[in-house]
N, C-alpha and C. Protein backbone atom coordinates (compact mmCIF):
# COMPACT_ATOMS: atom_id res chain seq x y z
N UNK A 1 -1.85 33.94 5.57
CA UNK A 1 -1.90 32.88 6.57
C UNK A 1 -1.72 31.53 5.88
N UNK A 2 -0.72 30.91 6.46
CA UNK A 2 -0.75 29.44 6.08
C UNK A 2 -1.97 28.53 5.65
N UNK A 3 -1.79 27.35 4.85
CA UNK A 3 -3.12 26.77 4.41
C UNK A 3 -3.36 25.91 5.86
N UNK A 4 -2.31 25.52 6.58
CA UNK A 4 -1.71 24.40 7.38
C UNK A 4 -1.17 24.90 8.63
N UNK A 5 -1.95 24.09 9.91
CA UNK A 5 -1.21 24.34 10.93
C UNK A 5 -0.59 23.76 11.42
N UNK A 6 0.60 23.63 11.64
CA UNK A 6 1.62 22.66 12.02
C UNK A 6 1.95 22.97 13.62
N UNK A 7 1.96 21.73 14.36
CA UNK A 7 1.98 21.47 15.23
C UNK A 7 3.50 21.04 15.90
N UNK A 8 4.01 20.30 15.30
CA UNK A 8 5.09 20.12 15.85
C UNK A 8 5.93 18.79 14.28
N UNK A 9 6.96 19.06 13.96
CA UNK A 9 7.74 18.50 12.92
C UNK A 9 8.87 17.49 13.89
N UNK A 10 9.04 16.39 13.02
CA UNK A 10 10.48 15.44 13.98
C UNK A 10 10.86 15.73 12.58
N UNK A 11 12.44 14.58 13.04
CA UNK A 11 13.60 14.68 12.08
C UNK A 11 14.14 13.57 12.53
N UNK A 12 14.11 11.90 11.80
CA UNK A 12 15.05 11.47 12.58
C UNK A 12 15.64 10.52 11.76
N UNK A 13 16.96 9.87 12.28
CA UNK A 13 17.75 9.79 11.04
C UNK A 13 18.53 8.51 11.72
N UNK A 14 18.32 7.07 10.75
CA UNK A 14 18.93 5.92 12.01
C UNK A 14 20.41 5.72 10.84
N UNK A 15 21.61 5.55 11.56
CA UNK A 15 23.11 4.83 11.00
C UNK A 15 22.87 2.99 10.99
N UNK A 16 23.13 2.81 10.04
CA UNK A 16 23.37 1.45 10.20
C UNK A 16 24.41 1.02 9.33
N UNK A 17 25.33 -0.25 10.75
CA UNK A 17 26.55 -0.14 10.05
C UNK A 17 26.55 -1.28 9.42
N UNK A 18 25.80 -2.73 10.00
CA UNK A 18 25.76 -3.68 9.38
C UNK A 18 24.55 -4.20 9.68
N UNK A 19 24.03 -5.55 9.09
CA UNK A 19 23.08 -6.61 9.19
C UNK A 19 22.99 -7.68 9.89
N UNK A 20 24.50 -7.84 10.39
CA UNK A 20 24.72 -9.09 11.04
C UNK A 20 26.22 -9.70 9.82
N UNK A 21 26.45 -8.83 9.11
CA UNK A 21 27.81 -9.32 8.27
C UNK A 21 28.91 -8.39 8.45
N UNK A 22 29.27 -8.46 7.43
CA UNK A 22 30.83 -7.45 7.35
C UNK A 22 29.91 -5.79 7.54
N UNK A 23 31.32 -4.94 8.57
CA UNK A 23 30.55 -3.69 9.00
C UNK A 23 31.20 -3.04 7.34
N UNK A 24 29.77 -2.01 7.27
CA UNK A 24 30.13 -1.14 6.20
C UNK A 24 31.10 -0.34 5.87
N UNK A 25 31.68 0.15 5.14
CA UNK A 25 32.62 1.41 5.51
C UNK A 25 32.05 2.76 5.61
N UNK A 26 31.15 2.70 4.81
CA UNK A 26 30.49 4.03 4.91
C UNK A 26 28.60 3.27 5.40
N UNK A 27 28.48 4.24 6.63
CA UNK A 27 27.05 3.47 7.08
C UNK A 27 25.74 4.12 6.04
N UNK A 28 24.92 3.30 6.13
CA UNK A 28 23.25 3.63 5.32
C UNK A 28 22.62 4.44 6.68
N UNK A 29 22.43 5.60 5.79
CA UNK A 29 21.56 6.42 6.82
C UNK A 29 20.22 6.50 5.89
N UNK A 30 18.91 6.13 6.72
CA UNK A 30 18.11 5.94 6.45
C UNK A 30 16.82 7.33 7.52
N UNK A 31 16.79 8.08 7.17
CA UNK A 31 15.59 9.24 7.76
C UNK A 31 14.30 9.38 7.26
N UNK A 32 13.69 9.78 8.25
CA UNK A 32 12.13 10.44 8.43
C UNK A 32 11.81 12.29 8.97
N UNK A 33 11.40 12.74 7.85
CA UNK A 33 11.22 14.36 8.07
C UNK A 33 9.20 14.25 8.47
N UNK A 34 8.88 14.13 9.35
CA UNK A 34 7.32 14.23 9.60
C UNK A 34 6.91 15.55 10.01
N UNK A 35 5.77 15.86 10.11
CA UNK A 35 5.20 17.35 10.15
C UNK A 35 3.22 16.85 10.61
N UNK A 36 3.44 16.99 11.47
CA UNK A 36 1.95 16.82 12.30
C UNK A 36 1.12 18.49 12.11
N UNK A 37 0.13 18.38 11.24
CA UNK A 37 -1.04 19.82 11.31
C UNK A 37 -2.29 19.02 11.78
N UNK A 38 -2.93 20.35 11.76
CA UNK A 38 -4.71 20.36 12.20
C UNK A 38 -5.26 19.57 11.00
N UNK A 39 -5.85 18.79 10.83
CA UNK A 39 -7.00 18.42 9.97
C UNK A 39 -8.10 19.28 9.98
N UNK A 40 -7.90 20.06 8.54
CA UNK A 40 -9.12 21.22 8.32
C UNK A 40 -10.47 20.94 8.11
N UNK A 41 -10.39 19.34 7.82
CA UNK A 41 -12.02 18.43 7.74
C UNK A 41 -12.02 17.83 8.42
N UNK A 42 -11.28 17.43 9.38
CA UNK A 42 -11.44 16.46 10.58
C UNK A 42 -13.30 16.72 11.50
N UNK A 43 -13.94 15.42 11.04
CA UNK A 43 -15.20 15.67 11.65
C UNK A 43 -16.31 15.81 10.52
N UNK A 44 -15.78 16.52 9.22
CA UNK A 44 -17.12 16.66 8.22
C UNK A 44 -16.45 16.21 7.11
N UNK A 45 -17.11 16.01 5.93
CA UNK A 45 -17.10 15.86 4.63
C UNK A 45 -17.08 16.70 3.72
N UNK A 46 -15.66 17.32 2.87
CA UNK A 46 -15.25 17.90 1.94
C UNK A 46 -15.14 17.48 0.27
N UNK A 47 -16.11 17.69 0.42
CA UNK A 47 -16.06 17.34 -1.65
C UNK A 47 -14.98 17.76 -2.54
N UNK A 48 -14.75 19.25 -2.58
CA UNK A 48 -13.00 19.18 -2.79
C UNK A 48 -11.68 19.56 -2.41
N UNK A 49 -10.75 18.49 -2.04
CA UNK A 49 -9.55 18.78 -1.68
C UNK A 49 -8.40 19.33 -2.65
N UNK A 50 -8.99 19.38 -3.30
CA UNK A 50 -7.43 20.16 -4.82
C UNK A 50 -6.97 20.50 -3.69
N UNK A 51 -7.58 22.29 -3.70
CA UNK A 51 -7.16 23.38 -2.87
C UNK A 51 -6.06 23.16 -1.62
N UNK A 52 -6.66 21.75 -1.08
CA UNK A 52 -5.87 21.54 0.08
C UNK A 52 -4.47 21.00 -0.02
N UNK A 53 -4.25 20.10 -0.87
CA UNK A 53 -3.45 19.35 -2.12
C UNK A 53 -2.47 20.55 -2.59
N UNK A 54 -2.89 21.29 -3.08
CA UNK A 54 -2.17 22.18 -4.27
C UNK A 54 -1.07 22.85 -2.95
N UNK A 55 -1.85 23.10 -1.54
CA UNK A 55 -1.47 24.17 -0.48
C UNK A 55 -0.14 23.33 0.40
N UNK A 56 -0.01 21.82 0.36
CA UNK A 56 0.60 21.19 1.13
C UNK A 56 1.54 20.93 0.42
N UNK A 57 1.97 21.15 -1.37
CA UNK A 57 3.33 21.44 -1.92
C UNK A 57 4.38 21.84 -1.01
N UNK A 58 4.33 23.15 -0.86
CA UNK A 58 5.31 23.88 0.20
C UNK A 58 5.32 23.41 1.39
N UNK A 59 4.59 22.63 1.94
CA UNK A 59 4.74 21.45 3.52
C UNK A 59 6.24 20.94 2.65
N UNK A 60 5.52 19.77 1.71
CA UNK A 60 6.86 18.82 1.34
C UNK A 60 8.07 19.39 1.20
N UNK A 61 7.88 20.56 0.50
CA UNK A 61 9.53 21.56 0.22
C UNK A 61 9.79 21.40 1.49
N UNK A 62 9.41 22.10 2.53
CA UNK A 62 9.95 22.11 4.02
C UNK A 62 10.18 20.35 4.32
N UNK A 63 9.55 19.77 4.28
CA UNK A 63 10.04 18.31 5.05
C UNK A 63 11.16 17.83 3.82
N UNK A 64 11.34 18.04 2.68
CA UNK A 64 12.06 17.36 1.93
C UNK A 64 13.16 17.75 2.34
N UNK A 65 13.18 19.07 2.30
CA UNK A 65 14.85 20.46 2.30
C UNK A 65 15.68 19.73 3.74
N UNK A 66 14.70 19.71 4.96
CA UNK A 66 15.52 19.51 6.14
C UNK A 66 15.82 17.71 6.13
N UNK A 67 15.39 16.96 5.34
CA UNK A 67 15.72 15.82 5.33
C UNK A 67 16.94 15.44 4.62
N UNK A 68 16.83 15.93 3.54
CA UNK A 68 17.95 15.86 2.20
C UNK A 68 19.52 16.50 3.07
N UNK A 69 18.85 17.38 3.72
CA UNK A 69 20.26 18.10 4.72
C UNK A 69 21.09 17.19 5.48
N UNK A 70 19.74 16.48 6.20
CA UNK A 70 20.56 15.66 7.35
C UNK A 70 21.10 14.61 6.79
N UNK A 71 20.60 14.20 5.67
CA UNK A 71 21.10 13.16 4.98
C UNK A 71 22.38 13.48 4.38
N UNK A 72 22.95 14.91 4.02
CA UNK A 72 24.02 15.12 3.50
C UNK A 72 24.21 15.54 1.91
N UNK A 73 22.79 15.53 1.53
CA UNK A 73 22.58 16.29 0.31
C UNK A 73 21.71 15.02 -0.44
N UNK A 74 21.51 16.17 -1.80
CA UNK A 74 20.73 15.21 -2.89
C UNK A 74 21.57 14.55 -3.77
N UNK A 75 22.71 14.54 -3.53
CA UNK A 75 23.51 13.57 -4.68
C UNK A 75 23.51 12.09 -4.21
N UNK A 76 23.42 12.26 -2.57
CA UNK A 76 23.75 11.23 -1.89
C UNK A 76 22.05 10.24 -1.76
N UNK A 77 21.06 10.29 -1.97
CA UNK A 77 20.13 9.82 -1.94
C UNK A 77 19.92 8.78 -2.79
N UNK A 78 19.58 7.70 -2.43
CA UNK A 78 19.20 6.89 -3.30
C UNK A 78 17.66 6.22 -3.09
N UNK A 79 16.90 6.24 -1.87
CA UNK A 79 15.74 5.55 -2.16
C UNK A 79 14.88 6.57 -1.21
N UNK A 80 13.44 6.39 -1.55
CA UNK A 80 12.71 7.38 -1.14
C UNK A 80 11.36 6.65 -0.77
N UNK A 81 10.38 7.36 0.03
CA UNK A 81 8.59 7.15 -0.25
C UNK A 81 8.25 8.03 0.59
N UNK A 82 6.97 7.53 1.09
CA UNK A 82 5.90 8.56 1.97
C UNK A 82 5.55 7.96 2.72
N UNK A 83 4.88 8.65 4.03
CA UNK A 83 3.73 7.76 4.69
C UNK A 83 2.59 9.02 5.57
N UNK A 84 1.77 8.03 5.42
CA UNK A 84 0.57 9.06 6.04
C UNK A 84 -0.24 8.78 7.19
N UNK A 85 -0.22 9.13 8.64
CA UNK A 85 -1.18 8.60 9.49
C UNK A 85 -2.34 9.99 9.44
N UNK A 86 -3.82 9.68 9.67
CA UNK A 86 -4.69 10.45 9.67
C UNK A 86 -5.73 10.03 10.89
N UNK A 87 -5.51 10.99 11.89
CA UNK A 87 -6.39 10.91 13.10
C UNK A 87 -7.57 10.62 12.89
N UNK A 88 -8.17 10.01 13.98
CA UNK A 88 -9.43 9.25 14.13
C UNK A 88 -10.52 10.16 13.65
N UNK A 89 -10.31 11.61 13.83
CA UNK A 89 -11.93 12.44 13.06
C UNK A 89 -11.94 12.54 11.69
N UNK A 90 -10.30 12.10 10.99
CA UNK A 90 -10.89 12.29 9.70
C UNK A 90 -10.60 11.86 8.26
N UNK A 91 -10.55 11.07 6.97
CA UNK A 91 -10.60 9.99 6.30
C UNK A 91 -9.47 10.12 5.67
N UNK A 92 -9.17 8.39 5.34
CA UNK A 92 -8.21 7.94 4.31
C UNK A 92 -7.90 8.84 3.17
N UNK A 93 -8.95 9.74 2.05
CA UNK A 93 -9.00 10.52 1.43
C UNK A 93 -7.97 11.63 1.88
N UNK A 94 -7.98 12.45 3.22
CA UNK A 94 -7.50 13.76 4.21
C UNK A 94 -6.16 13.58 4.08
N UNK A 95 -5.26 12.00 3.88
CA UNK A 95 -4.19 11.61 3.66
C UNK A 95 -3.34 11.39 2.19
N UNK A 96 -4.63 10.69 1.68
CA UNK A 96 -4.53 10.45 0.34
C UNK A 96 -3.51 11.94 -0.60
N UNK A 97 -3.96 13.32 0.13
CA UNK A 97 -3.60 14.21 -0.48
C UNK A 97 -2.00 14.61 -0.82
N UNK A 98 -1.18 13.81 0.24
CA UNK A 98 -0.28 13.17 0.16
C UNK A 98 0.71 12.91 -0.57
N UNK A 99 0.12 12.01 -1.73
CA UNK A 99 0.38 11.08 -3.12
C UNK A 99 1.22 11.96 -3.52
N UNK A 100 0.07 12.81 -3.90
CA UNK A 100 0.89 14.15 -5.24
C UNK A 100 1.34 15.18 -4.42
N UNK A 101 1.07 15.63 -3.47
CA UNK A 101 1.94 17.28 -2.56
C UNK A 101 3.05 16.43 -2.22
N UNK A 102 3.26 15.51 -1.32
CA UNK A 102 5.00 14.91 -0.88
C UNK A 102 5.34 14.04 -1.98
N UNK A 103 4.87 13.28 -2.68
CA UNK A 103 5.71 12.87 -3.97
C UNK A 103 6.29 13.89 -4.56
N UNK A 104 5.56 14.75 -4.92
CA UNK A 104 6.16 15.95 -5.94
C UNK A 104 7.25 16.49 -5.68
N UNK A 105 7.23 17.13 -4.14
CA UNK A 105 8.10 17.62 -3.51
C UNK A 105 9.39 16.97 -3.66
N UNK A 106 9.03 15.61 -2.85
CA UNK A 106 10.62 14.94 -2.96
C UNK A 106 11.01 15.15 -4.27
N UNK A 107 10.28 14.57 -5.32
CA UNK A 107 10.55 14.65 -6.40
C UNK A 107 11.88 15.90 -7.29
N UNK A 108 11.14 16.73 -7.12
CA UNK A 108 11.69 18.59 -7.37
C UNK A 108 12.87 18.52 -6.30
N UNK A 109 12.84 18.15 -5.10
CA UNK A 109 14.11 18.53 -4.41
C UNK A 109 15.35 17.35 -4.68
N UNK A 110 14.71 16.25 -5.53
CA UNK A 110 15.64 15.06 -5.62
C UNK A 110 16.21 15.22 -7.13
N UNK A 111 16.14 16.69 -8.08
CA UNK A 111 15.92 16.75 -9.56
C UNK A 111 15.38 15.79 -10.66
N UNK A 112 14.06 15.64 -9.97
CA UNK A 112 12.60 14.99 -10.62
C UNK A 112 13.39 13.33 -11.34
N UNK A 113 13.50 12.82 -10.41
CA UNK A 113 14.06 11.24 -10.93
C UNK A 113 12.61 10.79 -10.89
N UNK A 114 12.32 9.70 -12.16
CA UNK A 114 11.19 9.09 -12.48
C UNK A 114 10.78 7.90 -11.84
N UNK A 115 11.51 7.52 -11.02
CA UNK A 115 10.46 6.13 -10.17
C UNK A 115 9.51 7.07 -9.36
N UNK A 116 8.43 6.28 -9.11
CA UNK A 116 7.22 6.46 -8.58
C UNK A 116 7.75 6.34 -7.09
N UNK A 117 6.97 7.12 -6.35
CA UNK A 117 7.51 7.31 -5.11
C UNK A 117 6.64 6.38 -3.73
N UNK A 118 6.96 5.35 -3.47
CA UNK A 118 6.20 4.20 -3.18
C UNK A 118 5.55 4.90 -1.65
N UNK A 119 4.30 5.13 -1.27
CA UNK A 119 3.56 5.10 0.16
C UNK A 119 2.78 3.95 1.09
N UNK A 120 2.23 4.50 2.18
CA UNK A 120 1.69 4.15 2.94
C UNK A 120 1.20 4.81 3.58
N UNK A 121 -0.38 4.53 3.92
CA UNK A 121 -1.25 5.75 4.79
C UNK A 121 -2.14 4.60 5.74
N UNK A 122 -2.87 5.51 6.93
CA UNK A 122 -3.49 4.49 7.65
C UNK A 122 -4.64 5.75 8.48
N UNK A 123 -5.39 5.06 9.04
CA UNK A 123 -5.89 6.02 10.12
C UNK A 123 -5.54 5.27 11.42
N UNK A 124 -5.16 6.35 12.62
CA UNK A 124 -4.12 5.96 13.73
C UNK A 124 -4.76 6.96 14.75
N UNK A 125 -4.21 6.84 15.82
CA UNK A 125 -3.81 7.77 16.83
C UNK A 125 -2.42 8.15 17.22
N UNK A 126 -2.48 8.68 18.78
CA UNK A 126 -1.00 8.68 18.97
C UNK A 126 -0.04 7.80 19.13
N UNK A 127 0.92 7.61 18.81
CA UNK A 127 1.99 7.05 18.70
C UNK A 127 1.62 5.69 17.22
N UNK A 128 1.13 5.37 16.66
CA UNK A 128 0.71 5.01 15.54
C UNK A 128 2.31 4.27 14.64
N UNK A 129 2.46 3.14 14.75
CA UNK A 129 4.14 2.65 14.29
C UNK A 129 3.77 2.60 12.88
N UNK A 130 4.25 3.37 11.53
CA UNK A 130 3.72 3.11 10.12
C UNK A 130 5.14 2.68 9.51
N UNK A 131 5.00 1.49 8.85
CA UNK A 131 5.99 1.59 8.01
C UNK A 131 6.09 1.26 6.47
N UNK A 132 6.89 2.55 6.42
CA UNK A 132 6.86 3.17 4.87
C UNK A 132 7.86 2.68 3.89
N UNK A 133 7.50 2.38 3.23
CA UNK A 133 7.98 1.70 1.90
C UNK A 133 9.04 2.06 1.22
N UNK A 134 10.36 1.77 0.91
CA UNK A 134 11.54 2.56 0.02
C UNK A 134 11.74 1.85 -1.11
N UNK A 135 11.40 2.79 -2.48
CA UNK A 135 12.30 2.28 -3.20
C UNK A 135 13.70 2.81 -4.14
N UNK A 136 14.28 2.54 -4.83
CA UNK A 136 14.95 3.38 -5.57
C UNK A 136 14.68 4.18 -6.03
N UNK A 137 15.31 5.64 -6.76
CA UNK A 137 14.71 6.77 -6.57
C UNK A 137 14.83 6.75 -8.39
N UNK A 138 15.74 6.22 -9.42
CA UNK A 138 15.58 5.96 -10.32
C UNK A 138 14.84 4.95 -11.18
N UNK A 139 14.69 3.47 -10.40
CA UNK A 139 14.13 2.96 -10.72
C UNK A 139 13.40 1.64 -10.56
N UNK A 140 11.93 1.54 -10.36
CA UNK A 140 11.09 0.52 -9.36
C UNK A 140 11.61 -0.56 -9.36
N UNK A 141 12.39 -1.30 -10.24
CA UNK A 141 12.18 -2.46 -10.08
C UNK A 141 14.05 -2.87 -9.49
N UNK A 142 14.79 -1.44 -8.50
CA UNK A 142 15.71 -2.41 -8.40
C UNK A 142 15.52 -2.89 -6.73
N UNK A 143 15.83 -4.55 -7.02
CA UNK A 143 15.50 -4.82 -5.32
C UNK A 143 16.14 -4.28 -4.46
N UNK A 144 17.31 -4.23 -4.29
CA UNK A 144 18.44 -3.83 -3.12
C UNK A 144 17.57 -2.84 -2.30
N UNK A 145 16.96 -2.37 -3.10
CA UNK A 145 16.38 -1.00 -2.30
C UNK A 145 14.80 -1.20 -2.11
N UNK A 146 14.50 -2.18 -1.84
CA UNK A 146 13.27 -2.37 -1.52
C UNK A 146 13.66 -2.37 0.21
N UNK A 147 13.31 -1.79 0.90
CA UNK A 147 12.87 -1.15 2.34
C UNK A 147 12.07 -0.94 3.16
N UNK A 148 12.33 -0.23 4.40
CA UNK A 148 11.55 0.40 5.17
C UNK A 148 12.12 1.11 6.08
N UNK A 149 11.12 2.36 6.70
CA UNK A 149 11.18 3.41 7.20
C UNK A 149 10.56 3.55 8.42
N UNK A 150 10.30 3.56 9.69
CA UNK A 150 9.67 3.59 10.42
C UNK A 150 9.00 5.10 10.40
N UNK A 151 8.10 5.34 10.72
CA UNK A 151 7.64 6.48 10.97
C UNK A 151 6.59 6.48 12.05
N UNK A 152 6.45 7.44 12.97
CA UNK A 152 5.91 7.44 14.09
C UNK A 152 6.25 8.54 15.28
N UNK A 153 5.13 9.44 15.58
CA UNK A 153 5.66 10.46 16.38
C UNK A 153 4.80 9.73 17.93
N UNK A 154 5.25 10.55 18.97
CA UNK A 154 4.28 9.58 20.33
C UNK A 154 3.36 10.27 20.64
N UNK A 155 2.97 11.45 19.94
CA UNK A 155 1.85 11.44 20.57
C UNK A 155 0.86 12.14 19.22
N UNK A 156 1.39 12.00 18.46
CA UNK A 156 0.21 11.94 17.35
C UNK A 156 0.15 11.22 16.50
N UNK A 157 -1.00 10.85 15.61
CA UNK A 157 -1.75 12.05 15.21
C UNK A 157 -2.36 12.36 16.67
N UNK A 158 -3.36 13.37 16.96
CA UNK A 158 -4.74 13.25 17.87
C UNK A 158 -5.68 13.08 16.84
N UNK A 159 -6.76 13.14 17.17
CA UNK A 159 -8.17 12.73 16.57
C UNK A 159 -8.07 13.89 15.35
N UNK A 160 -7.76 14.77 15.33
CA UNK A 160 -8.17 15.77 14.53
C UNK A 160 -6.93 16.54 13.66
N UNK A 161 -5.79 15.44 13.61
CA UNK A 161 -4.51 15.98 13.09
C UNK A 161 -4.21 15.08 11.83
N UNK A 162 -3.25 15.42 10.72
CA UNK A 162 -2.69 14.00 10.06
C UNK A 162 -1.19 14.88 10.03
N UNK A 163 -0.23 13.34 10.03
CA UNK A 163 1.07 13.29 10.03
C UNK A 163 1.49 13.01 8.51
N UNK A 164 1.70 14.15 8.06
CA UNK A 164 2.37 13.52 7.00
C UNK A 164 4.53 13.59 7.16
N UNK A 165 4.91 12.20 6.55
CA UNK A 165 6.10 12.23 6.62
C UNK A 165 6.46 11.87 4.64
N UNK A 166 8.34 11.92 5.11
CA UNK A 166 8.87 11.85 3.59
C UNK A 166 9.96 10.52 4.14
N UNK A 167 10.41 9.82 3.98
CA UNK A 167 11.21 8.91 4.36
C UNK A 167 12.62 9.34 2.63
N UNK A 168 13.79 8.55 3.24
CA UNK A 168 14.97 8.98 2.36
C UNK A 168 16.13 8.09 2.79
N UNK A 169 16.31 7.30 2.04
CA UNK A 169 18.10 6.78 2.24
C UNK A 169 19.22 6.94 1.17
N UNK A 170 20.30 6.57 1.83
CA UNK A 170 21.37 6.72 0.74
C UNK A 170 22.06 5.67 0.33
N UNK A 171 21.13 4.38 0.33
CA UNK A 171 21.55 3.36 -0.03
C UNK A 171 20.80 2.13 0.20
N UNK A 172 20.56 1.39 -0.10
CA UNK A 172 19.69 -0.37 -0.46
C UNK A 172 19.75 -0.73 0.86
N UNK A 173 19.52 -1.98 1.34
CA UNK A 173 19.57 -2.51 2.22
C UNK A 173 21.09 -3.29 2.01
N UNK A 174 21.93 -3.36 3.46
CA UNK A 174 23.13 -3.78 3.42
C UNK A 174 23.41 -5.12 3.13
N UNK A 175 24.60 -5.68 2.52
CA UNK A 175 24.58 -6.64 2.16
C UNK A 175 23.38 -7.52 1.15
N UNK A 176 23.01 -6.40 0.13
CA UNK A 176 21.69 -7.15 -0.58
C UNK A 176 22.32 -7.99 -1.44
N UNK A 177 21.88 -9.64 -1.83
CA UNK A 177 22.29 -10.32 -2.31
C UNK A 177 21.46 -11.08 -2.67
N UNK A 178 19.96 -10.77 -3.43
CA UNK A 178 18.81 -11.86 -4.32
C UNK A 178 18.62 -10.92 -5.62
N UNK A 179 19.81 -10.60 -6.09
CA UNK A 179 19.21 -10.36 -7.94
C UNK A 179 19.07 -9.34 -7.89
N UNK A 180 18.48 -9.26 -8.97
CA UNK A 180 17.09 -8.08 -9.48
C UNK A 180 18.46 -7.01 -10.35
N UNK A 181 17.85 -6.46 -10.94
CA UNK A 181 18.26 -5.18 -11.32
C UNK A 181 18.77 -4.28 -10.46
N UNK A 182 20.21 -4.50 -11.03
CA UNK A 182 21.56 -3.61 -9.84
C UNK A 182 21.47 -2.19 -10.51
N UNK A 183 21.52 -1.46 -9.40
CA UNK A 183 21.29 0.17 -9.26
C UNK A 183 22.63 0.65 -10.23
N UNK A 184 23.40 -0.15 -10.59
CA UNK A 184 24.44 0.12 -11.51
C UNK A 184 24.28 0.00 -12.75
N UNK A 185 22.95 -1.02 -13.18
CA UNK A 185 22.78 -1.42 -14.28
C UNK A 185 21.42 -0.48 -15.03
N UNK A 186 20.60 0.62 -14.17
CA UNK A 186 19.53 1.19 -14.43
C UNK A 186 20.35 1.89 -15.94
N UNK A 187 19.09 1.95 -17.00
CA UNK A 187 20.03 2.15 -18.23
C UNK A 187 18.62 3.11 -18.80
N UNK A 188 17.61 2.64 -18.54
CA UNK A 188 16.11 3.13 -19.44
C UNK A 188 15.64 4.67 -18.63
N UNK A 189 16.06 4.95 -17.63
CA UNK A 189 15.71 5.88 -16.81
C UNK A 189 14.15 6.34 -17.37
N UNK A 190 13.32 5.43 -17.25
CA UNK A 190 11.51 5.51 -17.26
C UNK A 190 11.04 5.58 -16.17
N UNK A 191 11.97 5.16 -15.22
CA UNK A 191 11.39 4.51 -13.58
C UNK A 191 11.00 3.22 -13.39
N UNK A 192 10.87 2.55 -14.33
CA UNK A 192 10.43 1.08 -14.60
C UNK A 192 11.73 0.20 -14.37
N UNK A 193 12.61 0.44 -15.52
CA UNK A 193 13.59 -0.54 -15.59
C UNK A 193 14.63 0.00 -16.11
């Protein structure tokens, strides 16, 4: 039996062709793979979550695999994060687990590129608007790809559920033009710089 009961998964995936400048030729598709379960502590206090952690690996495989798809594969990816809403019965911690099961995941399905995989968690109810953080998937500090993701299902979490999502694009924000370290120029592959 599953560690996790899953309730109901979205998939959704926005085109954008421009910013308000020249239209792209090829548009930035920017997606959200979410997956709403039961909160197995929702209501009491669990001293340890490894177990629960170690069990929600294979969640992320599933939300990473069908995201990376719609997106058109893993070559095509360039910026990534997380986000976490956790229903009203149960704590910031219940989300926290998160970090390392959907980082990892993306990670392994993206062939383990070293930037840190930037999140956001909250406690919410239904329909709960979170938005999740993107950055480059090689390396933190290039701006273009500093982002966001909407994430948000309408009718959860409920009190006793958490949403975890994976957010994914295949490209910076359009028309980026303030500096920073160009995704062309990443040379140290540390994830830093």
């Amino acid at each position: 039996m599953s560690a996790y009961d899953i309730r109901k998964t979205a998939l959704t995936v926005e085109t954008v062709w421009h910013e308000r400048g020249p239209r792209l030729a090829t548009p930035l598709l920017v997606g959200t793979s979410i997956a709403v379960i039961r909160n197995p502590f929702a209501g009491r206090y669990e001293a340890d979550l490894m177990p629960f952690q170690a069990s929600l690996r294979e969640l992320g495989r599933e939300l990473a695999a069908a995201l990376i798809a719609r997106l058109g594969g893993a070559e095509r990816i360039e910026a990534y994060g997380k986000g976490i809403v956790v229903g009203e019965d149960g704590e910031l911690e219940h989300g926290a687990v998160w970090h390392e099961a959907g980082g990892w995941a993306a990670r392994e399905a993206l062939g383990n590129p070293k930037a840190i995989v930037p999140a956001s968690k909250t406690i919410g109810g239904p329909g709960t608007r979170l938005m999740v953080p993107l950055g480059h998937v090689h390396a933190a500090y290039v701006r273009s790809h500093f982002g966001t993701a909407e994430m948000t299902v309408w009718d959860a979490p409920r009190r006793d559920e958490i949403a975890f999502g994976l957010v994914m694009a295949t490209g910076g924000r359009p028309h980026a033009r303030i500096g920073g370290l160009a995704a062309s120029d990443i040379s140290v592959h540390d994830g830093q710089r």
